[in-house]
N, C-alpha and C. Protein backbone atom coordinates (compact mmCIF):
# COMPACT_ATOMS: atom_id res chain seq x y z
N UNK A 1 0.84 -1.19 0.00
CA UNK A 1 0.00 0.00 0.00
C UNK A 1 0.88 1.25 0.00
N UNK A 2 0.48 2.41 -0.73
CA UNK A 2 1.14 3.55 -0.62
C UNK A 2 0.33 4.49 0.32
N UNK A 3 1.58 4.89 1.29
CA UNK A 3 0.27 5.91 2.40
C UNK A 3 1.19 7.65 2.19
N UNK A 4 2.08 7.31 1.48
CA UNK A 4 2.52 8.68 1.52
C UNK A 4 3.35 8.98 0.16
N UNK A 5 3.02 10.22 -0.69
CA UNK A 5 3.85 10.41 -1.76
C UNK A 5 4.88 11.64 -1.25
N UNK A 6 5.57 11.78 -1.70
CA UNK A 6 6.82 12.80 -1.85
C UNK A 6 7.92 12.98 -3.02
N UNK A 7 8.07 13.92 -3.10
CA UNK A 7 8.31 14.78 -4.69
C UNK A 7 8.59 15.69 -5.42
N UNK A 8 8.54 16.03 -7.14
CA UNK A 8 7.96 17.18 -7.47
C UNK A 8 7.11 17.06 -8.03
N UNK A 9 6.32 18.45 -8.05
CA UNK A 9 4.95 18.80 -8.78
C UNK A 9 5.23 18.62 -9.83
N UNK A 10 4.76 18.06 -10.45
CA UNK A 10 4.78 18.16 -12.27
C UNK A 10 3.63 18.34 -12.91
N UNK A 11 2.29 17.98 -12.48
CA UNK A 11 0.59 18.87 -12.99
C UNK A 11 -0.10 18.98 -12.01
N UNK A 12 -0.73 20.20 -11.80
CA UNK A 12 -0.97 20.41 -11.39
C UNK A 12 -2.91 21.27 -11.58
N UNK A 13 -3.63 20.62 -11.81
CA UNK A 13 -5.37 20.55 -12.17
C UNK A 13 -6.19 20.94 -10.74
N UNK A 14 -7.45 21.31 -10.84
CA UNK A 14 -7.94 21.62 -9.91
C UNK A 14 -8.65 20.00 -8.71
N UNK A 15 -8.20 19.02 -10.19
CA UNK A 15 -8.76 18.10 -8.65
C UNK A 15 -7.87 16.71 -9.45
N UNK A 16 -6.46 16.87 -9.93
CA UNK A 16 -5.60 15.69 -10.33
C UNK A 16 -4.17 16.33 -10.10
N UNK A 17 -3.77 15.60 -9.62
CA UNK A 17 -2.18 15.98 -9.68
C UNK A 17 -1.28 14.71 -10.20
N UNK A 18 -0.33 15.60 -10.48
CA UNK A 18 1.14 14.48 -10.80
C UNK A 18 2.14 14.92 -10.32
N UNK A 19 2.50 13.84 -9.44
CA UNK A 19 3.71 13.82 -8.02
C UNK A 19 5.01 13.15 -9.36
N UNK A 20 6.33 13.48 -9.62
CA UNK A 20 7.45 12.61 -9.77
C UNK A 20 8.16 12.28 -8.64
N UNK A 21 8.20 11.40 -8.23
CA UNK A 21 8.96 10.21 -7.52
C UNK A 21 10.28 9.41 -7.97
N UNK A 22 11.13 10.11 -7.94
CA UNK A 22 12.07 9.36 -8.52
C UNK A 22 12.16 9.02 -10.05
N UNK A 23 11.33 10.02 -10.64
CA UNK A 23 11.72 9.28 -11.95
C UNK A 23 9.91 8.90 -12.52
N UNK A 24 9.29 8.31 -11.34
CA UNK A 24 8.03 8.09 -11.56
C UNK A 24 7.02 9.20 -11.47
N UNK A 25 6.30 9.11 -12.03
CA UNK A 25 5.50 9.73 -11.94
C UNK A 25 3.60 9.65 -11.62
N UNK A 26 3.34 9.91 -10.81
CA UNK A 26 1.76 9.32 -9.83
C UNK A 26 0.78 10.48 -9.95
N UNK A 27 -0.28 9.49 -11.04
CA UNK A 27 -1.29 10.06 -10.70
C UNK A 27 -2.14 10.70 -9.85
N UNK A 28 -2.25 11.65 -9.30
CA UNK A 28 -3.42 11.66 -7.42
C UNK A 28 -4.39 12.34 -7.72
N UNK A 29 -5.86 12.17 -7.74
CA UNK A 29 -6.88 12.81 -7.18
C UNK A 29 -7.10 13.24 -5.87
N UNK A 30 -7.42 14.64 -6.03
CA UNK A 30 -7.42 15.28 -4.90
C UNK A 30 -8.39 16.26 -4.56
N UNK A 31 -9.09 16.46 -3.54
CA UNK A 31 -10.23 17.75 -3.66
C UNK A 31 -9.53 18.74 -3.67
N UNK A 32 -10.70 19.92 -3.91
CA UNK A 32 -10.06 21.09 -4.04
C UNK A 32 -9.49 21.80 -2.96
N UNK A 33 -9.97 21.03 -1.96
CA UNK A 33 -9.34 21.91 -0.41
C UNK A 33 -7.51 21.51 -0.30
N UNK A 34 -7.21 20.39 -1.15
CA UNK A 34 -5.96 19.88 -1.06
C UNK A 34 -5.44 21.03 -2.27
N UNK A 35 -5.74 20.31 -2.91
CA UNK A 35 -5.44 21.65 -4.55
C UNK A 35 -4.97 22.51 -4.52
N UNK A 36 -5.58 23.81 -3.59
CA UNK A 36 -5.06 24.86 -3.17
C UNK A 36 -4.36 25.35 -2.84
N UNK A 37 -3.80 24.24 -1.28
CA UNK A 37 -3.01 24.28 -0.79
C UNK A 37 -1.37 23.80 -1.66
N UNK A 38 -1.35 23.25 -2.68
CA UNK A 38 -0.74 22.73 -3.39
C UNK A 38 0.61 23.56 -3.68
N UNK A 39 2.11 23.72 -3.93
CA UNK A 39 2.89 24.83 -4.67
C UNK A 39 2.50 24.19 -6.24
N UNK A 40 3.37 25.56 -6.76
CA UNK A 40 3.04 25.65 -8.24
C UNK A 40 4.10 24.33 -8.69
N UNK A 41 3.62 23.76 -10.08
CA UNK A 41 4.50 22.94 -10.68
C UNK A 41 5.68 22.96 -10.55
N UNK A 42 6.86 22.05 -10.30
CA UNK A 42 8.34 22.33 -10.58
C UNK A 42 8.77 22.10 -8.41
N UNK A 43 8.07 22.11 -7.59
CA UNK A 43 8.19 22.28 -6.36
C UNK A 43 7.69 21.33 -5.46
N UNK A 44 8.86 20.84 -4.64
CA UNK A 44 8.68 19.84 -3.76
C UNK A 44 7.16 19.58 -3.44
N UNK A 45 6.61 18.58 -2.99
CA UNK A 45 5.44 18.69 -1.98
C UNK A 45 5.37 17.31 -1.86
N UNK A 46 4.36 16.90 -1.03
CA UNK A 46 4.05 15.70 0.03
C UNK A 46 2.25 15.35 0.35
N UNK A 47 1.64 14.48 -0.35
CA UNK A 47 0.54 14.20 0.08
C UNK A 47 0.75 12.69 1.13
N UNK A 48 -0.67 12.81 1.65
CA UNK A 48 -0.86 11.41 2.27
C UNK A 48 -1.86 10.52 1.47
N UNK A 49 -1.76 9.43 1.11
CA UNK A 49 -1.97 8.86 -0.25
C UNK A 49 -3.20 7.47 0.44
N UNK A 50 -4.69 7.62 -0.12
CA UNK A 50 -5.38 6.43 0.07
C UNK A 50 -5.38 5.58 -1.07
N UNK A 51 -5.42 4.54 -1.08
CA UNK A 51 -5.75 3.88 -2.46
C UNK A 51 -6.68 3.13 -2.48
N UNK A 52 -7.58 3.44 -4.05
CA UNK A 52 -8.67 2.71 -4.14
C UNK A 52 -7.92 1.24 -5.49
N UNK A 53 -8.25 0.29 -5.45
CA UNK A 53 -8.23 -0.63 -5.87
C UNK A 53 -9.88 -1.51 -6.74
N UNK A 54 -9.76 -1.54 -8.00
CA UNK A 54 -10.78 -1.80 -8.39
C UNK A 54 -10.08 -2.77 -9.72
N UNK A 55 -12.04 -3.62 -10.13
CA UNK A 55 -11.16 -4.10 -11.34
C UNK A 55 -10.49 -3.30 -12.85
N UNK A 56 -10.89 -2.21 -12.66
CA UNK A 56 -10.04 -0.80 -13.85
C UNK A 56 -8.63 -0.42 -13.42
N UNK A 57 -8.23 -0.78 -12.18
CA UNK A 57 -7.06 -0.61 -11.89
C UNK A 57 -6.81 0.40 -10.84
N UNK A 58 -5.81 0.85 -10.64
CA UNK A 58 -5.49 1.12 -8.95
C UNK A 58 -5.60 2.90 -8.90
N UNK A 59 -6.15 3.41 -8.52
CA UNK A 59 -6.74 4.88 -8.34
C UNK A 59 -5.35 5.33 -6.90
N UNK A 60 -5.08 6.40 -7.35
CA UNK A 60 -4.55 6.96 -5.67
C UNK A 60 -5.31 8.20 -5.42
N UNK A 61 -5.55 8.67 -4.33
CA UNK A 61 -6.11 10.20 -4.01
C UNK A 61 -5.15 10.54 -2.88
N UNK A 62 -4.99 11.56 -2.58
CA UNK A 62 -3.87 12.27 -2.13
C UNK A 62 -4.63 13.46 -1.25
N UNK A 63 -3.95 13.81 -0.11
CA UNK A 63 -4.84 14.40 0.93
C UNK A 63 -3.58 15.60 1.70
N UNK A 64 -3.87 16.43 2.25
CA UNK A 64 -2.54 17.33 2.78
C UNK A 64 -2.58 16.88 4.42
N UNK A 65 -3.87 16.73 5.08
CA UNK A 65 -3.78 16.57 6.80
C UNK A 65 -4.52 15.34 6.61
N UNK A 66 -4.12 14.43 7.53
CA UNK A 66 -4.13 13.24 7.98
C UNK A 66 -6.25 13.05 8.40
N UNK A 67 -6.70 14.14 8.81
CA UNK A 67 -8.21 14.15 9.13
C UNK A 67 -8.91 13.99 7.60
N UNK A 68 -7.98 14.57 6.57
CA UNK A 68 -9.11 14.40 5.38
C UNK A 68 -9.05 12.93 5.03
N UNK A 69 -7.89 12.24 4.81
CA UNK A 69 -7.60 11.31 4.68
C UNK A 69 -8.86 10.21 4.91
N UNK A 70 -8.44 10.74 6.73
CA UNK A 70 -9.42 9.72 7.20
C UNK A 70 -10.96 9.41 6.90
N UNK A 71 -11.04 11.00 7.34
CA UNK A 71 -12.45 11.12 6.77
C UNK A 71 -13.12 10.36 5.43
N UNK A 72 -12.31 10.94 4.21
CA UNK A 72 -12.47 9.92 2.82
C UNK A 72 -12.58 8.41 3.08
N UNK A 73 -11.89 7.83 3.76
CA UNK A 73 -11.89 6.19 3.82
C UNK A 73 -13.15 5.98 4.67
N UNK A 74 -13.39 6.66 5.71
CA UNK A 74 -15.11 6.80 6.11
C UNK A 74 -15.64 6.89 5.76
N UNK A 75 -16.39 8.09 4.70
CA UNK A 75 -17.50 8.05 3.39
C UNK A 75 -17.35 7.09 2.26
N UNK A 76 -15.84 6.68 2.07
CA UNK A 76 -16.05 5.63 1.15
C UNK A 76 -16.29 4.10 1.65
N UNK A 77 -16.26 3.97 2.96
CA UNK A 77 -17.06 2.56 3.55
C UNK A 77 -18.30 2.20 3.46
N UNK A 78 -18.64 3.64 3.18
CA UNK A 78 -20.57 3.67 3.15
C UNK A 78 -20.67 2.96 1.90
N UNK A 79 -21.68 1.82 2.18
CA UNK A 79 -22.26 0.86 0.77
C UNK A 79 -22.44 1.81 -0.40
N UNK A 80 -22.03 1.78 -1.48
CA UNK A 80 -22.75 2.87 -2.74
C UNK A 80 -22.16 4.05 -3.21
N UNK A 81 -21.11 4.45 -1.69
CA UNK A 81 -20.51 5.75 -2.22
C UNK A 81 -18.98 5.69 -1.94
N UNK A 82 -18.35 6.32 -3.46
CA UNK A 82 -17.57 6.30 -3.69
C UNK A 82 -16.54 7.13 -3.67
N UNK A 83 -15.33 6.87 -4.15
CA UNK A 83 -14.20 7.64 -4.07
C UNK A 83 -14.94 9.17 -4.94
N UNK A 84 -15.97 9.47 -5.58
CA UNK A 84 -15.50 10.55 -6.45
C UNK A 84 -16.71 11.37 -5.44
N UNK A 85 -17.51 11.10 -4.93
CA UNK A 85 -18.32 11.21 -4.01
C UNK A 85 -18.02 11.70 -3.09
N UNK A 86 -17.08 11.43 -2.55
CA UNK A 86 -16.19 11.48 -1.17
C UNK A 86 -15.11 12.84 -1.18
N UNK A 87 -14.78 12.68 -2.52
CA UNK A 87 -13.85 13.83 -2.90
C UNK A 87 -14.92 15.34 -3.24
N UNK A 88 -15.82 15.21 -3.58
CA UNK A 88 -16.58 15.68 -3.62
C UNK A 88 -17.06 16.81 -2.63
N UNK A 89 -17.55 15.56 -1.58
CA UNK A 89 -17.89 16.60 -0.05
C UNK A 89 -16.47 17.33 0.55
N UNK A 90 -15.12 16.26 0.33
CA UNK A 90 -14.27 17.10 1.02
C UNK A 90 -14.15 18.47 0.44
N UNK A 91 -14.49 18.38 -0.96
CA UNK A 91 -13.72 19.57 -1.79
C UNK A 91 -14.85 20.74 -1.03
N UNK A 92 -16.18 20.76 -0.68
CA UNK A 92 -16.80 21.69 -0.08
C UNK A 92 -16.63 21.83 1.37
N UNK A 93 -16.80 20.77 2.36
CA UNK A 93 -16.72 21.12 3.18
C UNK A 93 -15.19 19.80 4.33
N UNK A 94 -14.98 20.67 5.43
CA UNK A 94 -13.51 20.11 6.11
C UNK A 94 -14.44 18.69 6.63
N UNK A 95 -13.25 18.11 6.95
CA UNK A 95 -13.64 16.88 7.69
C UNK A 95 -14.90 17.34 8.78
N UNK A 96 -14.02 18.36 9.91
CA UNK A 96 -15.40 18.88 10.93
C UNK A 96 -16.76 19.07 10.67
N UNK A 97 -16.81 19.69 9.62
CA UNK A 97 -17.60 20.28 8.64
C UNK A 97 -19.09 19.21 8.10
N UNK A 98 -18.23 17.87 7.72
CA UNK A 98 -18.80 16.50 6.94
C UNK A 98 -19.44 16.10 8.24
N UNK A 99 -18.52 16.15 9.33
CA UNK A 99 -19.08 15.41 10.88
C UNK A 99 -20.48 15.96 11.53
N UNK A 100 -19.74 17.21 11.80
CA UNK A 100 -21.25 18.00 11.91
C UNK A 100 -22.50 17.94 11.46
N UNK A 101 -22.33 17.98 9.58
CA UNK A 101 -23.42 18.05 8.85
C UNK A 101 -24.55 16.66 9.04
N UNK A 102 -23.41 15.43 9.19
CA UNK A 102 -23.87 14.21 9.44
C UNK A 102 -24.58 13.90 11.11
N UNK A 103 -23.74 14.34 11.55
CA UNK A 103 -24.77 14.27 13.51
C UNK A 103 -25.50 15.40 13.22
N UNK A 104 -26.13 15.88 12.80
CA UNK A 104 -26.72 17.02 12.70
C UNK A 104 -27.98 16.91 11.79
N UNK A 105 -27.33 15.64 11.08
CA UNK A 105 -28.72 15.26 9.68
C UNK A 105 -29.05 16.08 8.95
N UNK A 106 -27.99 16.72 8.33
CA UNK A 106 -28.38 18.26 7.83
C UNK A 106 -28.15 17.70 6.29
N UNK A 107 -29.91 17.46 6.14
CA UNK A 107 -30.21 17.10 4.21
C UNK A 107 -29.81 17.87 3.52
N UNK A 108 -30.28 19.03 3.49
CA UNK A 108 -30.01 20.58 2.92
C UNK A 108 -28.81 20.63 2.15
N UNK A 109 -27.56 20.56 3.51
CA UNK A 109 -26.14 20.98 2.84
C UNK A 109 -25.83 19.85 1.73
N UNK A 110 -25.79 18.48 2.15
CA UNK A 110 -25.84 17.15 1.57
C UNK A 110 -26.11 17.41 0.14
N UNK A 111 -27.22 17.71 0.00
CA UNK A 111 -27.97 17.83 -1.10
C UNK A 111 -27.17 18.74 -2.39
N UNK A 112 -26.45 20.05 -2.32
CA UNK A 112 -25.81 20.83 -2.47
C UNK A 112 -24.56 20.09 -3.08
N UNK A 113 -24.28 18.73 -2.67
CA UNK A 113 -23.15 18.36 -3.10
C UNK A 113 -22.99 17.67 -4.40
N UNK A 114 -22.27 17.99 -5.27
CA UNK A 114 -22.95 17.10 -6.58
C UNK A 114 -22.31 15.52 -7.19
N UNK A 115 -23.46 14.41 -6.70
CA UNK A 115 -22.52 13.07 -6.79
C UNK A 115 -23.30 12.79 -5.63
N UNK A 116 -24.59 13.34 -4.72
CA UNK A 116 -24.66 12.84 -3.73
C UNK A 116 -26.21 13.13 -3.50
N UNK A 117 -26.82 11.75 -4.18
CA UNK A 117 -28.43 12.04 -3.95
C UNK A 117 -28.82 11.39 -3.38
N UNK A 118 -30.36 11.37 -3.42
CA UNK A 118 -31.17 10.85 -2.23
C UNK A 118 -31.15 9.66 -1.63
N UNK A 119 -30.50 8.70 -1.98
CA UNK A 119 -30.01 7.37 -1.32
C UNK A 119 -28.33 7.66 -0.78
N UNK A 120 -28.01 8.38 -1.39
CA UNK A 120 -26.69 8.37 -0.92
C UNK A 120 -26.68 8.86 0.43
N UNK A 121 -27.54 10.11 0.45
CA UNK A 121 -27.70 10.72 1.50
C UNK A 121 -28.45 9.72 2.92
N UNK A 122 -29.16 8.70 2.45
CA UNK A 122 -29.83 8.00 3.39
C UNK A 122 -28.66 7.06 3.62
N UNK A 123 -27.75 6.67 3.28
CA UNK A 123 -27.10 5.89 3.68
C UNK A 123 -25.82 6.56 4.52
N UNK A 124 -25.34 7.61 4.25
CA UNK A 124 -24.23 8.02 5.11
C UNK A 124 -24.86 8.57 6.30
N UNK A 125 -26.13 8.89 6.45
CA UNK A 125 -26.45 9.01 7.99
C UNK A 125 -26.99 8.00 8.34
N UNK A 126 -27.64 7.02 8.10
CA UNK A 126 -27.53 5.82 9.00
C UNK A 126 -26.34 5.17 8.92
N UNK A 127 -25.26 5.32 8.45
CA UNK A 127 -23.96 4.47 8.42
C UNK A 127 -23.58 5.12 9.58
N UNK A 128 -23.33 6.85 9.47
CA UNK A 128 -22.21 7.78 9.61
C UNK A 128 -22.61 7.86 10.47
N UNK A 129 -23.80 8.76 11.06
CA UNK A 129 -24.15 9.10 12.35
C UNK A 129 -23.37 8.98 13.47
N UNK A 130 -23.67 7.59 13.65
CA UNK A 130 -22.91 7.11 15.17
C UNK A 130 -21.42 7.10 15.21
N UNK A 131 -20.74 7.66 13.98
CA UNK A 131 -19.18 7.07 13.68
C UNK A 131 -19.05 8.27 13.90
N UNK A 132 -19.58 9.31 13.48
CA UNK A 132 -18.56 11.05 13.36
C UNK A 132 -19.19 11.65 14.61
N UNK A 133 -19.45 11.32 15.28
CA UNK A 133 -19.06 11.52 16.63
C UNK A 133 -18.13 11.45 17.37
N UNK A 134 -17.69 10.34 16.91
CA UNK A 134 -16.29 9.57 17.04
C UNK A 134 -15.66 10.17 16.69
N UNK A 135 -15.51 10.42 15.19
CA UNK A 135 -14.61 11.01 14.52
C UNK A 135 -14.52 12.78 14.64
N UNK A 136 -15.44 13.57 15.07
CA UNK A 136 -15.22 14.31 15.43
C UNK A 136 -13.77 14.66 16.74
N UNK A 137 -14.77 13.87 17.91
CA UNK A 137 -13.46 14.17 18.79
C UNK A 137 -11.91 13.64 18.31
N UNK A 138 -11.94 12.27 17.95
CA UNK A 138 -10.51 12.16 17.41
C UNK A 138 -9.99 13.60 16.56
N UNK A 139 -10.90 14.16 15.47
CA UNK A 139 -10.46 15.17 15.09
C UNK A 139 -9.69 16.33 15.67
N UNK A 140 -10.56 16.30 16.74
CA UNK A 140 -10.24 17.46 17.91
C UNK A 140 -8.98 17.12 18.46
N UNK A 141 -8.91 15.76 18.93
CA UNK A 141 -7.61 15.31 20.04
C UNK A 141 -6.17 15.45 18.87
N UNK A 142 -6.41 15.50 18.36
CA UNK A 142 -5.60 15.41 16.87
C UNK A 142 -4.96 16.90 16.96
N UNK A 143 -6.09 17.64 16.88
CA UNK A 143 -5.20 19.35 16.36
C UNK A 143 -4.76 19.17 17.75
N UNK A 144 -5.13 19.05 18.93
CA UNK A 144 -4.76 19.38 20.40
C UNK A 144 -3.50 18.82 20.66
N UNK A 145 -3.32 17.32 19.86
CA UNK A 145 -2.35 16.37 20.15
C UNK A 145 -1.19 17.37 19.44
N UNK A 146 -1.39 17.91 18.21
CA UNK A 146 -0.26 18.58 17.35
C UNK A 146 0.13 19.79 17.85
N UNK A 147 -0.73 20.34 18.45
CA UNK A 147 -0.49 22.06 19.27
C UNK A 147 0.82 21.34 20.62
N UNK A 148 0.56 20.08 21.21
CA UNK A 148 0.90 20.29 22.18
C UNK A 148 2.36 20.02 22.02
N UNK A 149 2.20 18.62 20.61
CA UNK A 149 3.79 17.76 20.49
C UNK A 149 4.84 19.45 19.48
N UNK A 150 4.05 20.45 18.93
CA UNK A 150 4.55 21.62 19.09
C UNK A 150 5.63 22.37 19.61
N UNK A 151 4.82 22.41 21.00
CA UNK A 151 5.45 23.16 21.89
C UNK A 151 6.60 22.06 22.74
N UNK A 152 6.24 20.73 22.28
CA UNK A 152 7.20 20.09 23.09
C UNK A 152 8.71 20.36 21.74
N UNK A 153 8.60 20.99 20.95
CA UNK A 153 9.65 20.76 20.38
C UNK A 153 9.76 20.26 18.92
N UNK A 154 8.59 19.52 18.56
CA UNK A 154 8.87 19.03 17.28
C UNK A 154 8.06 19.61 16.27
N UNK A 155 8.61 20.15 14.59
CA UNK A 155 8.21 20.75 13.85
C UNK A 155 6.61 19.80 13.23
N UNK A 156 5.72 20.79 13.06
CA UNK A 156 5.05 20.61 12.73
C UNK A 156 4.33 18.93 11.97
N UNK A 157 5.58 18.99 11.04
CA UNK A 157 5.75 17.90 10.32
C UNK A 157 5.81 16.17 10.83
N UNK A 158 6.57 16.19 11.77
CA UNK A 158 7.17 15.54 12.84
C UNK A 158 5.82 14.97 13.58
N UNK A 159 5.02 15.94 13.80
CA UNK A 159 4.22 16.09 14.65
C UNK A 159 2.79 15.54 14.33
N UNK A 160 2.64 15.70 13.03
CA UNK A 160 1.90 15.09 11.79
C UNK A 160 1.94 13.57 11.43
N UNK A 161 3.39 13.35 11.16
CA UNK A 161 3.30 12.15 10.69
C UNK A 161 3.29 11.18 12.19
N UNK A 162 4.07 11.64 13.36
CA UNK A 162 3.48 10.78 14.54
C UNK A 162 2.45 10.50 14.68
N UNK A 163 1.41 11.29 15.30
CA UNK A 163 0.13 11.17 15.39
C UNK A 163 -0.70 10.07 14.34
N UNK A 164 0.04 10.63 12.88
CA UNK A 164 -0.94 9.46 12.03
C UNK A 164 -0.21 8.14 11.78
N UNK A 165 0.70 7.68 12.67
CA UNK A 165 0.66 6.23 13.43
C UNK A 165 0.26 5.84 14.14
N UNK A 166 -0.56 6.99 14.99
CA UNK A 166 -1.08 6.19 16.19
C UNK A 166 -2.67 5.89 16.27
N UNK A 167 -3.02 4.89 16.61
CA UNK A 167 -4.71 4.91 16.26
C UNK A 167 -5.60 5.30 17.55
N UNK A 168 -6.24 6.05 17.59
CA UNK A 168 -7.19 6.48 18.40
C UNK A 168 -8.50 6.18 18.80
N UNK A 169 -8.68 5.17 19.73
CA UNK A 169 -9.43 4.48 20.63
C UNK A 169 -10.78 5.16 21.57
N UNK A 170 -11.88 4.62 21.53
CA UNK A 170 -12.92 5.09 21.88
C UNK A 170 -12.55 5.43 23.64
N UNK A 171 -12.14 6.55 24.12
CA UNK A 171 -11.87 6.89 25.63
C UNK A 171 -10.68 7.77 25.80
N UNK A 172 -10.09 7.52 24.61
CA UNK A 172 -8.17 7.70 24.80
C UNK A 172 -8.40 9.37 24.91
N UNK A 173 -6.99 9.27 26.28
CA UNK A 173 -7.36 10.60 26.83
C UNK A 173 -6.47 11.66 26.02
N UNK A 174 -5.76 12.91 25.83
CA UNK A 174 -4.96 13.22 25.42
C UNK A 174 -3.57 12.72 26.03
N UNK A 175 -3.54 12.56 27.37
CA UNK A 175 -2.22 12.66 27.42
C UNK A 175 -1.92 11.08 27.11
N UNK A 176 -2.70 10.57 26.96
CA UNK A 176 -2.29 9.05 26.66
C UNK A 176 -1.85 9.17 25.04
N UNK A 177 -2.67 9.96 24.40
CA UNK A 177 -2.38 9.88 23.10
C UNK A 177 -0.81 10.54 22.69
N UNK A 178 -0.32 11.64 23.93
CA UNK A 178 0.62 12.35 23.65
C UNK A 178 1.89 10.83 24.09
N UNK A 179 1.49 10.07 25.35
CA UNK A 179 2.62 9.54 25.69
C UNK A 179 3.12 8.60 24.72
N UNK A 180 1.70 7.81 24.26
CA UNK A 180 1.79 6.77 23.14
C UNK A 180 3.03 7.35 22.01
N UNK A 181 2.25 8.52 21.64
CA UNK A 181 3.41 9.22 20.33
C UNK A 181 4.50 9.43 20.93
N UNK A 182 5.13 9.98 22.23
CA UNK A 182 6.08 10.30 22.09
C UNK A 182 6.83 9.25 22.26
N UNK A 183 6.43 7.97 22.83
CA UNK A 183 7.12 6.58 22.79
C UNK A 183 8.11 6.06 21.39
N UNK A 184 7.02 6.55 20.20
CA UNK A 184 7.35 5.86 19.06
C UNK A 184 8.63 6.25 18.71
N UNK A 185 9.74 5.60 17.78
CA UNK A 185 11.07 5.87 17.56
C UNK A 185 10.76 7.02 16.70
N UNK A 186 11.72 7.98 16.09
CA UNK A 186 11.61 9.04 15.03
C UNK A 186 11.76 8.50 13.45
C-alpha cells in the first residue's frame, strides 16, 4: 500500500495531480481543499496517499492533513458511495464540517453536493451518524495532540506524521495519546 507520496509537482489541475517520484510519476486525485493548498509545478510537496483498488485498476487520491484522509476512507465505507463522491464533499466542506453536517442530519447541505443524492444521503447518515461523533473528537484530540507535540519541540511535520501512526481508541485521553506518540522511535 502507498500511504505517503513525496516529490515534485509536475501537474498540477484543480482536482488531479502528478507527483514525480524518482523518476516516476503518480497520478493523485485530490479535492479542491488539497489543490489549493498545493505549490506551483516544478516544487517539492508531500501528500498522504489512500488507495482505491478496483477491477479498472489502482486509483490513488492524495490528501494534505491526515483528518481528510481519514475522513475519505469513512464516506467511502458507506455501501454505494464512492471515491469521487467522497472527494466531492471534502472539496466543499472540512472533515469537521462532513461530521457535523452528518450528527446534525443536515439534508439541505448534503444535497448541495454534486454526486450525492437521495439514497446516498440515506445511507451516510444511517452508516455515519454514530461514527462522526467519534470522529469528530478524534479530530479534535488530533489538532490538540499537534499544538501540544509543538510546543514540546517538534516541527510541525514531525508532529503530523506521529500522530498518524497512532490509532485512536474510543476513551483515549490526550495525554495518553501524547505519551503513546512520544514513545514511538523518530
Amino acid at each position: 500500500m502507498i500511504g505517503r507520496l513525496s516529490g515534485i509537482l509536475k501537474e498540477k489541475e484543480p482536482t488531479r495531480v502528478v507527483i514525480d517520484c524518482s523518476g516516476i510519476g503518480f497520478e493523485v486525485h485530490v479535492p479542491l481543499s488539497t489543490s489549493s493548498r498545493l505549490p506551483e509545478p516544478g516544487q517539492e510537496t508531500e501528500l498522504l496517499i489512500a488507495m482505491d483498488i478496483t477491477r479498472e485498476g489502482v486509483s490513488l487520491f492524495g490528501f494534505f492533513e491526515e483528518a481528510e484522509r481519514r475522513m475519505f476512507r469513512l464516506i467511502t465505507s458507506v455501501r454505494g458511495v464512492g471515491p469521487k463522491a467522497a472527494l466531492n464533499l471534502l472539496s466543499r466542506l472540512s472533515p469537521d464540517e462532513i461530521g457535523g453536517v452528518i450528527a446534525r442530519r443536515d439534508v439541505a447541505v448534503l444535497r448541495t453536493v454534486p454526486g450525492i443524492g437521495p439514497k446516498k444521503i440515506e445511507r451516510l447518515l444511517a452508516e455515519l451518524e454514530p461514527v462522526t461523533r467519534e470522529v469528530s473528537a478524534a479530530s479534535s484530540m488530533i489538532s490538540d495532540g499537534i499544538a501540544a507535540l509543538v510546543s514540546l519541540g517538534l516541527t510541525r511535520k514531525e508532529a503530523v506524521e506521529r500522530l498518524g501512526r497512532v490509532k485512536i481508541t474510543p476513551g483515549m485521553t490526550l495525554q495518553e495519546l501524547l505519551r503513546i506518540t512520544l514513545a514511538q522511535p523518530r
